[in-house]
C-alpha atoms as a PDB file:
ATOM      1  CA  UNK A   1       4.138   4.609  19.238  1.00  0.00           C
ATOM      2  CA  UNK A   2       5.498   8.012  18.434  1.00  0.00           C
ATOM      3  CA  UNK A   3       3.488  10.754  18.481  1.00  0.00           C
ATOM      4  CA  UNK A   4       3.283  11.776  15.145  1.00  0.00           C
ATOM      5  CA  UNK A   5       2.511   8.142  14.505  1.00  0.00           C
ATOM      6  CA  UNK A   6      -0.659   8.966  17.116  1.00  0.00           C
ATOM      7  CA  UNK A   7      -1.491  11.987  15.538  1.00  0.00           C
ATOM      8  CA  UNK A   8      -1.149  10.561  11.835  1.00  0.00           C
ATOM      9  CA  UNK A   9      -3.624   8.125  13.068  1.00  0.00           C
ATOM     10  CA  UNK A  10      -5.942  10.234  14.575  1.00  0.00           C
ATOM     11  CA  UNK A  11      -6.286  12.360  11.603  1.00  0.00           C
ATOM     12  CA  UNK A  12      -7.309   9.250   9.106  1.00  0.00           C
ATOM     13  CA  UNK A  13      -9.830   8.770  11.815  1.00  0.00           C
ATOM     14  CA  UNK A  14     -11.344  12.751  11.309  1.00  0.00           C
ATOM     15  CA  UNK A  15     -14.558  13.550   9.255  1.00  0.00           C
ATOM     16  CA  UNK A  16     -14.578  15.358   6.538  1.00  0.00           C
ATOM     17  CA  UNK A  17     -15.727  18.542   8.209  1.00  0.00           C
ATOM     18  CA  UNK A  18     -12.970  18.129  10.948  1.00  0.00           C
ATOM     19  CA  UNK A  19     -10.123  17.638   8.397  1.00  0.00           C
ATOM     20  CA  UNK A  20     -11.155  20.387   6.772  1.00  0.00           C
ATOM     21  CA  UNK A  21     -11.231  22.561   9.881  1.00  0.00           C
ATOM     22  CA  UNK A  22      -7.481  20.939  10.323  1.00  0.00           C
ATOM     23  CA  UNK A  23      -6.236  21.884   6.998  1.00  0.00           C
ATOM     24  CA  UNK A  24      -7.592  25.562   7.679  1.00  0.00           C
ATOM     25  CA  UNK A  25      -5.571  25.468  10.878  1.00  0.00           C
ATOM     26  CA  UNK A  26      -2.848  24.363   9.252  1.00  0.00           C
ATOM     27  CA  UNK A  27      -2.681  27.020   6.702  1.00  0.00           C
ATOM     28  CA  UNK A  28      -2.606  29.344   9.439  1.00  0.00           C
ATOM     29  CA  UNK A  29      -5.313  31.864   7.820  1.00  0.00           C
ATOM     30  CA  UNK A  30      -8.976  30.929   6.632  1.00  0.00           C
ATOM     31  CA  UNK A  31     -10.739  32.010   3.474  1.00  0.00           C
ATOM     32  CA  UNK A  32     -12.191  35.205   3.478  1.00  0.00           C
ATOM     33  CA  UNK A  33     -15.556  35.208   1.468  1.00  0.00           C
ATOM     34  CA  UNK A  34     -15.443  39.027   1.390  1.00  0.00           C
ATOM     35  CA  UNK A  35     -12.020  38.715  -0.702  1.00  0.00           C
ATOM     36  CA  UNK A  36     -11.504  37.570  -3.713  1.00  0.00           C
ATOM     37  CA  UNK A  37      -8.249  35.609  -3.272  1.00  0.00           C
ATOM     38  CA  UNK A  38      -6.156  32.411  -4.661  1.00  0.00           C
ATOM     39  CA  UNK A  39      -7.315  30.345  -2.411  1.00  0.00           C
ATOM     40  CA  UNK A  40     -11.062  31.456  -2.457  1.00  0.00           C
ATOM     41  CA  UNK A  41     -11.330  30.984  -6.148  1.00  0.00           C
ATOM     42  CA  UNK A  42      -9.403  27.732  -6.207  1.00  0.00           C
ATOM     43  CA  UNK A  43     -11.880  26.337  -3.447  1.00  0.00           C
ATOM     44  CA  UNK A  44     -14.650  27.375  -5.497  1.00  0.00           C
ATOM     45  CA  UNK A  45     -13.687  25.820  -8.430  1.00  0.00           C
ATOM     46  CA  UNK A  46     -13.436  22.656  -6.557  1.00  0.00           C
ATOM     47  CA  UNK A  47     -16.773  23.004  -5.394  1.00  0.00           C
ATOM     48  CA  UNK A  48     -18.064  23.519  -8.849  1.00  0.00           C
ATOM     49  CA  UNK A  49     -16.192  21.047 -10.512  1.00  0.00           C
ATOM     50  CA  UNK A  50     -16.624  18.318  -7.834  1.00  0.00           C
ATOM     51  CA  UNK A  51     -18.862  14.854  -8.573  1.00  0.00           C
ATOM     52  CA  UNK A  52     -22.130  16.284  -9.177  1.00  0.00           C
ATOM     53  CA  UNK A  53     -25.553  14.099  -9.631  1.00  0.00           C
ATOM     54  CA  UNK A  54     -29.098  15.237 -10.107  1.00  0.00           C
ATOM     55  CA  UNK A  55     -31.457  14.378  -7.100  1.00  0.00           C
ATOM     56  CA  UNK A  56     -33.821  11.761  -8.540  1.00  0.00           C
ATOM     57  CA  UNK A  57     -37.385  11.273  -6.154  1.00  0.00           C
ATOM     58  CA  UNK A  58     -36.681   7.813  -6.509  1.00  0.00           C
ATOM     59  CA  UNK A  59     -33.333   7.849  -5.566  1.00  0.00           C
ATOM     60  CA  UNK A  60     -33.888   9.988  -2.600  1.00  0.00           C
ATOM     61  CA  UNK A  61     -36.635   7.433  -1.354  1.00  0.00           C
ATOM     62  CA  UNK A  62     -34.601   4.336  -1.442  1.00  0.00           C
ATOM     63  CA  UNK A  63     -31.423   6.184   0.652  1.00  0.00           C
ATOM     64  CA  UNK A  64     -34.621   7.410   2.994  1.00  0.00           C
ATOM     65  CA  UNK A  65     -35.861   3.534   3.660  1.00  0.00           C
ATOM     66  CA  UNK A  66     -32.247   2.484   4.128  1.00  0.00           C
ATOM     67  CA  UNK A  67     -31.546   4.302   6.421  1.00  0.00           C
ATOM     68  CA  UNK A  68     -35.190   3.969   8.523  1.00  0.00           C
ATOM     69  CA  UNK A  69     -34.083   0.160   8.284  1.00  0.00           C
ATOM     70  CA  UNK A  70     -29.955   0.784   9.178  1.00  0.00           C
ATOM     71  CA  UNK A  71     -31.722   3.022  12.017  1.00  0.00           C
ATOM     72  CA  UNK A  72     -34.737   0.565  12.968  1.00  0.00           C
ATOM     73  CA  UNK A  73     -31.679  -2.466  13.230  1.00  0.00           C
ATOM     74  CA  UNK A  74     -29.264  -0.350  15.407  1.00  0.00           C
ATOM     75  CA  UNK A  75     -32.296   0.590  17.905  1.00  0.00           C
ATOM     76  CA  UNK A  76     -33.521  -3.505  18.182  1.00  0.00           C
ATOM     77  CA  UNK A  77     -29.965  -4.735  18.672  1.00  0.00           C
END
């Protein structure tokens, strides 16, 4: 395996915070909030016009016992 072949994999195995913190790195220069720039403004409008849902209580509650249970089966196995 080459190593851009490892790296290529390693990056589909990032989170979403650590690709981000890649593609910042990449760029060479991070956003400065006390700027109004480009890049600022088109990050913000991808921010605002992202997938957006209201939180619903009842919603909320059945992620919360989910994830109790996904927790409660990881700590008995």
């Amino acid at each position: 395996m080459t190593k851009l072949a490892e790296i290529q994999e390693a990056i589909l195995h990032l989170g979403t915070e650590e690709k981000e913190r890649l593609r910042i790195w990449l760029d060479g220069t991070a956003l400065d909030l006390e700027e109004d720039s480009p890049e600022l403004e088109a990050e913000l409008l991808k921010a605002v016009q992202g997938p957006h849902s209201p939180l619903v209580k009842d919603d909320l509650e059945a992620i919360a016992r989910k994830a109790l249970r996904d927790h409660g089966a990881r700590r008995s196995a």
